[in-house]
C-alpha atoms as a PDB file:
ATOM      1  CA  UNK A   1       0.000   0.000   0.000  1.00  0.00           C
ATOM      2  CA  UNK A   2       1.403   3.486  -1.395  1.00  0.00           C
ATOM      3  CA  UNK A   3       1.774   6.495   1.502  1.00  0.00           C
ATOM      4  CA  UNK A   4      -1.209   7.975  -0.809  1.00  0.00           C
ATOM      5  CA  UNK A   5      -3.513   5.150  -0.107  1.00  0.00           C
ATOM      6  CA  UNK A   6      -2.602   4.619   3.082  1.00  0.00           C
ATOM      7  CA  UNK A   7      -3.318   7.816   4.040  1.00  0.00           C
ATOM      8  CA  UNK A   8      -6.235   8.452   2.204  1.00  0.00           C
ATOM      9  CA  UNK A   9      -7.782   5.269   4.425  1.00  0.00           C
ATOM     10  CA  UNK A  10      -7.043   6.738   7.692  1.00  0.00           C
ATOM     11  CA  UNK A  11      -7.872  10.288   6.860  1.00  0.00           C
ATOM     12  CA  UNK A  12     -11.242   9.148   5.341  1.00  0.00           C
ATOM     13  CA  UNK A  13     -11.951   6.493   8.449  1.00  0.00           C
ATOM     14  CA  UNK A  14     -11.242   9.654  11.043  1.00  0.00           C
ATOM     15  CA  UNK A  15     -13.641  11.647   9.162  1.00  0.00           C
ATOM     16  CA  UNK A  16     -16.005   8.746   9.386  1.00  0.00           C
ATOM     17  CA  UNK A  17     -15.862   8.625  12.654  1.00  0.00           C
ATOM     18  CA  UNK A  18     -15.981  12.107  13.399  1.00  0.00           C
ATOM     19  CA  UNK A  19     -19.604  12.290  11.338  1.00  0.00           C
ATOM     20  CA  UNK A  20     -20.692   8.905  13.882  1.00  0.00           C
ATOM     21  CA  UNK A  21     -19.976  11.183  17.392  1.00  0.00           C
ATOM     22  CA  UNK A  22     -21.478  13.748  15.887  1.00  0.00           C
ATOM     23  CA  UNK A  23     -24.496  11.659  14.888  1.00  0.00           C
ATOM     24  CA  UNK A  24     -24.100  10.438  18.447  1.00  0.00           C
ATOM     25  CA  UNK A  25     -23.868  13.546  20.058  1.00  0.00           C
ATOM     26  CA  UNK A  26     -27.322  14.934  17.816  1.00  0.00           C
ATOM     27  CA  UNK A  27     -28.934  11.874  19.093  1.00  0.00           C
ATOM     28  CA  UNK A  28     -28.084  12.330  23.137  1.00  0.00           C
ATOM     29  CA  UNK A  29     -28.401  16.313  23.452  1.00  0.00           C
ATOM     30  CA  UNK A  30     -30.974  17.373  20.946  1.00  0.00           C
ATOM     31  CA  UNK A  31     -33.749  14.292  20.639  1.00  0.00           C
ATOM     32  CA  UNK A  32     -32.324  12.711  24.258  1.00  0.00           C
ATOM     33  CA  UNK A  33     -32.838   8.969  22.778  1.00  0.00           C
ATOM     34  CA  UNK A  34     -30.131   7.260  23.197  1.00  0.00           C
ATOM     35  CA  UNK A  35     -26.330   8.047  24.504  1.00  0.00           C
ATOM     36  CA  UNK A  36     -25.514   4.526  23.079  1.00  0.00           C
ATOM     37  CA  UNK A  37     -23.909   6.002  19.731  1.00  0.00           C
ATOM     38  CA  UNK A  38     -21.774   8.484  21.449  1.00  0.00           C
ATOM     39  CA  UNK A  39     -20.178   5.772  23.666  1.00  0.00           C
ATOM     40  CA  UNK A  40     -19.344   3.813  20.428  1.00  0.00           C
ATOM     41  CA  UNK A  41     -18.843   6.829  18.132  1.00  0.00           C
ATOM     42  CA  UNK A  42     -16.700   8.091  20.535  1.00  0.00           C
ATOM     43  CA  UNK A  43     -14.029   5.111  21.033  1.00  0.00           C
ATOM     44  CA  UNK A  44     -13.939   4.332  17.404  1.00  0.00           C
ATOM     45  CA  UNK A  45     -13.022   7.908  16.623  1.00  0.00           C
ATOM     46  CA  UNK A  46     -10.685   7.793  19.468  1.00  0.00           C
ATOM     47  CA  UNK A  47      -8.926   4.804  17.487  1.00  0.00           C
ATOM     48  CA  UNK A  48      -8.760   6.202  14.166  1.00  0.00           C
ATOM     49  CA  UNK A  49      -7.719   9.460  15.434  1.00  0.00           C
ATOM     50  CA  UNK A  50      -4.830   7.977  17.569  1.00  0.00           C
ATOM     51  CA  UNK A  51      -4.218   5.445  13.816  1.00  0.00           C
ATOM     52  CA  UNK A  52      -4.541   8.689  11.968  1.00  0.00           C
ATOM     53  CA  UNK A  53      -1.944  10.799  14.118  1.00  0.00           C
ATOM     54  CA  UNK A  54       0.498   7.745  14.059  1.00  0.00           C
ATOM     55  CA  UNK A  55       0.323   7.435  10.281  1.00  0.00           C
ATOM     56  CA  UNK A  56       0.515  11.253   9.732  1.00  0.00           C
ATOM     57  CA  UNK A  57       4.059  10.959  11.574  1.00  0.00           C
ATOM     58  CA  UNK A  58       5.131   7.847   9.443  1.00  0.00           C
ATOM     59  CA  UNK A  59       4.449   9.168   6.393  1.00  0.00           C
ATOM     60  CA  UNK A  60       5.381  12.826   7.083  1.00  0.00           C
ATOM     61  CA  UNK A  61       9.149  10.742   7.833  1.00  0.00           C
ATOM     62  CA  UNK A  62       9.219   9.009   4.869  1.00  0.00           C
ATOM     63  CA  UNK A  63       8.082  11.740   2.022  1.00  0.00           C
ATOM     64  CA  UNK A  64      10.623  14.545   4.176  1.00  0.00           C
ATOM     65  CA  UNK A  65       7.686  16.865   5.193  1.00  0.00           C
ATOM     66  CA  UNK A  66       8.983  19.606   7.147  1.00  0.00           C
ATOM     67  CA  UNK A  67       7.582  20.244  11.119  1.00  0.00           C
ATOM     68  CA  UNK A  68       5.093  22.541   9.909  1.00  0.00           C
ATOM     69  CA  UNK A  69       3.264  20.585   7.255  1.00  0.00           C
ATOM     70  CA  UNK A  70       3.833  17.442   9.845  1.00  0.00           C
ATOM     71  CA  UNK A  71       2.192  19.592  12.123  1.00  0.00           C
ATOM     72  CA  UNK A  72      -0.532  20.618   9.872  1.00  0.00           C
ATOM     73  CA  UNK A  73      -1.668  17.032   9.042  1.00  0.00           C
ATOM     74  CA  UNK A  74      -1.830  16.282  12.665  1.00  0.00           C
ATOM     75  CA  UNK A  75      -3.978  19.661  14.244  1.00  0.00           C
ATOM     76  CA  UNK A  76      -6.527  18.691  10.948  1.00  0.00           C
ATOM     77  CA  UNK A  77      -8.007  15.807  13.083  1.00  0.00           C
ATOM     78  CA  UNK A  78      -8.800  17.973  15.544  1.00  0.00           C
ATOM     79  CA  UNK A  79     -11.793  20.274  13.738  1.00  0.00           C
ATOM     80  CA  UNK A  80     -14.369  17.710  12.083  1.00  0.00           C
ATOM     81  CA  UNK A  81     -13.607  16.256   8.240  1.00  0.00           C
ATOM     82  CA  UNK A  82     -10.799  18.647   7.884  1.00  0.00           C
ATOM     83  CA  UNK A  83      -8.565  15.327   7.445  1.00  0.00           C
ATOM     84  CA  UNK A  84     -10.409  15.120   4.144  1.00  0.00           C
ATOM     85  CA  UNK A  85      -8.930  18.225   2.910  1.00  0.00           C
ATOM     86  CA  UNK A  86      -5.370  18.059   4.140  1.00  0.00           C
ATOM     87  CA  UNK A  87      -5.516  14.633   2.566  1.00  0.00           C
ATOM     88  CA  UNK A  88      -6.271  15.829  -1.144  1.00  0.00           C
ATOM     89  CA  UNK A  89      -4.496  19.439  -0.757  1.00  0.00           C
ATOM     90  CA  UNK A  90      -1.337  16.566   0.025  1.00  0.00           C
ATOM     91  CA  UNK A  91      -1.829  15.120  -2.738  1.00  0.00           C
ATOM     92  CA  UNK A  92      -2.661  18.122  -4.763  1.00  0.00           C
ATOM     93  CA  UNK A  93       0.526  19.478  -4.021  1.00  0.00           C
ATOM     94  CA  UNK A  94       2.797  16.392  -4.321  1.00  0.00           C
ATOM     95  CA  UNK A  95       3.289  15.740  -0.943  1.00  0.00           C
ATOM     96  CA  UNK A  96       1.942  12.494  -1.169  1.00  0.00           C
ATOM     97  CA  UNK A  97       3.718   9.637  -2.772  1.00  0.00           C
ATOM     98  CA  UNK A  98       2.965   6.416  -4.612  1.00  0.00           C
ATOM     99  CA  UNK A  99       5.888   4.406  -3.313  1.00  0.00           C
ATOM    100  CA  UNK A 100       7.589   4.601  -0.194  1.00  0.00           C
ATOM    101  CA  UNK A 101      10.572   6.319  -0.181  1.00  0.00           C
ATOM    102  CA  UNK A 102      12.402   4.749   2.698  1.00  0.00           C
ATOM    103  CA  UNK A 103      11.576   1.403   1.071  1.00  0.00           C
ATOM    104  CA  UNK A 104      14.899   1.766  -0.765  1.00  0.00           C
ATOM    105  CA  UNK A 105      16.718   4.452   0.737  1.00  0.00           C
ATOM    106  CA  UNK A 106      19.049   4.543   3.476  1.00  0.00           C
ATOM    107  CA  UNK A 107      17.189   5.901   6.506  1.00  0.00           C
ATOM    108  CA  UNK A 108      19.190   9.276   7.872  1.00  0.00           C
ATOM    109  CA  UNK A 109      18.006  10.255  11.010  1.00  0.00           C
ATOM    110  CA  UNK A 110      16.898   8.956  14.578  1.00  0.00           C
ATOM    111  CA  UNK A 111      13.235   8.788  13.536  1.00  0.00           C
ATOM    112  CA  UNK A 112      13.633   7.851   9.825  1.00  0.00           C
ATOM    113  CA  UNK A 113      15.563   4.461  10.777  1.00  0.00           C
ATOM    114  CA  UNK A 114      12.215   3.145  13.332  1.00  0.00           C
ATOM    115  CA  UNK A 115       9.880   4.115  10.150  1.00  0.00           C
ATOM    116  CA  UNK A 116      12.106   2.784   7.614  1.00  0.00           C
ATOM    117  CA  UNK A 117      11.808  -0.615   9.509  1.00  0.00           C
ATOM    118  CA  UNK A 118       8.038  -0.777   9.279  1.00  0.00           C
ATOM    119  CA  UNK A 119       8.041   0.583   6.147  1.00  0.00           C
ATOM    120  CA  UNK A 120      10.205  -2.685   4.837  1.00  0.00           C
ATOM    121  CA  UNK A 121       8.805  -4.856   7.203  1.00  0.00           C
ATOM    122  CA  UNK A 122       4.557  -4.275   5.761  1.00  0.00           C
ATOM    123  CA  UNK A 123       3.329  -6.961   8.088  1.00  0.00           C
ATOM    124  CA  UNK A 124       4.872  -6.663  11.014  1.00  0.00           C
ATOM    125  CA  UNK A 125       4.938  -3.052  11.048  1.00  0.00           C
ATOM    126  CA  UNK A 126       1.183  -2.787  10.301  1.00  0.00           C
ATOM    127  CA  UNK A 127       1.436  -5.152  13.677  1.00  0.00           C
ATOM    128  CA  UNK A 128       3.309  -2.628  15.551  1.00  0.00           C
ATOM    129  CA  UNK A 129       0.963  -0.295  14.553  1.00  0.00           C
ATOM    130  CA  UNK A 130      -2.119  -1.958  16.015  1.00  0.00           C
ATOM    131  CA  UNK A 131      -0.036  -2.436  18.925  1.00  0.00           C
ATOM    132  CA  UNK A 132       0.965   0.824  19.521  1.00  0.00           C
ATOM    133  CA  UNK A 133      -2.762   2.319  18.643  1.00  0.00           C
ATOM    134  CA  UNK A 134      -4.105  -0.207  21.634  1.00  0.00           C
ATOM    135  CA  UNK A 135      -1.708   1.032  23.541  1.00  0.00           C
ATOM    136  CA  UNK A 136      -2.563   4.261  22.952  1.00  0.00           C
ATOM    137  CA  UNK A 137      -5.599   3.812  23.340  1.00  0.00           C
ATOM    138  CA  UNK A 138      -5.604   2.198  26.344  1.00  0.00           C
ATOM    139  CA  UNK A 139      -3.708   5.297  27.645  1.00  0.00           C
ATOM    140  CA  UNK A 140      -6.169   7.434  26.964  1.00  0.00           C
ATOM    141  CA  UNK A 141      -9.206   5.631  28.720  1.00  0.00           C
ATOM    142  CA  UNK A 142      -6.868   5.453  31.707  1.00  0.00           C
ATOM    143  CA  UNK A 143      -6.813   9.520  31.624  1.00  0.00           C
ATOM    144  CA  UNK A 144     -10.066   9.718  31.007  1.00  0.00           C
ATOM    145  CA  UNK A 145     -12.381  11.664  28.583  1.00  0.00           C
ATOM    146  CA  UNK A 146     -11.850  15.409  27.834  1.00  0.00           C
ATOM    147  CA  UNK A 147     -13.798  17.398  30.638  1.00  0.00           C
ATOM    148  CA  UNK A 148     -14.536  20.976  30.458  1.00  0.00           C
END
């Protein structure tokens, strides 16, 4: 799977998600049915925005983006759907590749030589990336939800 498509399936999963919590969140505060789809809105688009952030940094390594568009791609899964639209301004602007770079190069930094090994490595690095998105996950419902 290309950086392009890979991406494209996260970005377009958080956005998913993001439209089921809000569906959710309709459903609780404005008709009071249910609270049901918030619960399960809410961890899956806890998931895919944790998957999202930790692909955003692997592929920002591999195609060289600099801090600021690395930082970009991860505040856009903050506001609703805006994933969608860093995704295809990426790819508008060539930022998003159809092979993985680090596939074949040398990696040359701290960071690049950890993505260049799950980069080479599809299976077990899509493994460390479940891993590391339970984890994550599991990190977060130890916190606890965002509280005003």
């Amino acid at each position: 799977m290309s950086p392009l498509r890979l991406f494209r399936v996260v970005a377009v999963t958080e956005a998913l998600t993001w439209a089921l919590l809000l569906v959710g969140m309709v459903l609780k505060y404005v008709t009071r049915t249910t609270d049901a789809v918030v619960s399960v809105g809410g961890m899956l688009h806890g998931v895919a925005f944790i998957a999202y952030c930790l692909t955003t940094v692997v592929v920002a390594l591999d195609q060289r983006w600099p801090v600021g568009r690395t930082l970009l791609g991860l505040v856009s899964a903050v506001p609703p759907f805006v994933t969608l639209w860093f995704d295809r301004r990426s790819e508008r602007r060539g930022h998003l590749g159809t092979s993985w770079r680090l596939a074949t190069e040398r990696p040359t930094g701290t960071l690049e030589r950890p993505a260049a090994w799950l980069v080479r490595r599809p299976a077990q690095g899509l493994g460390v990336g479940v891993v590391a998105v339970a984890a994550l996950t599991g990190v977060a419902l130890l916190v606890g939800p965002p509280v005003g």
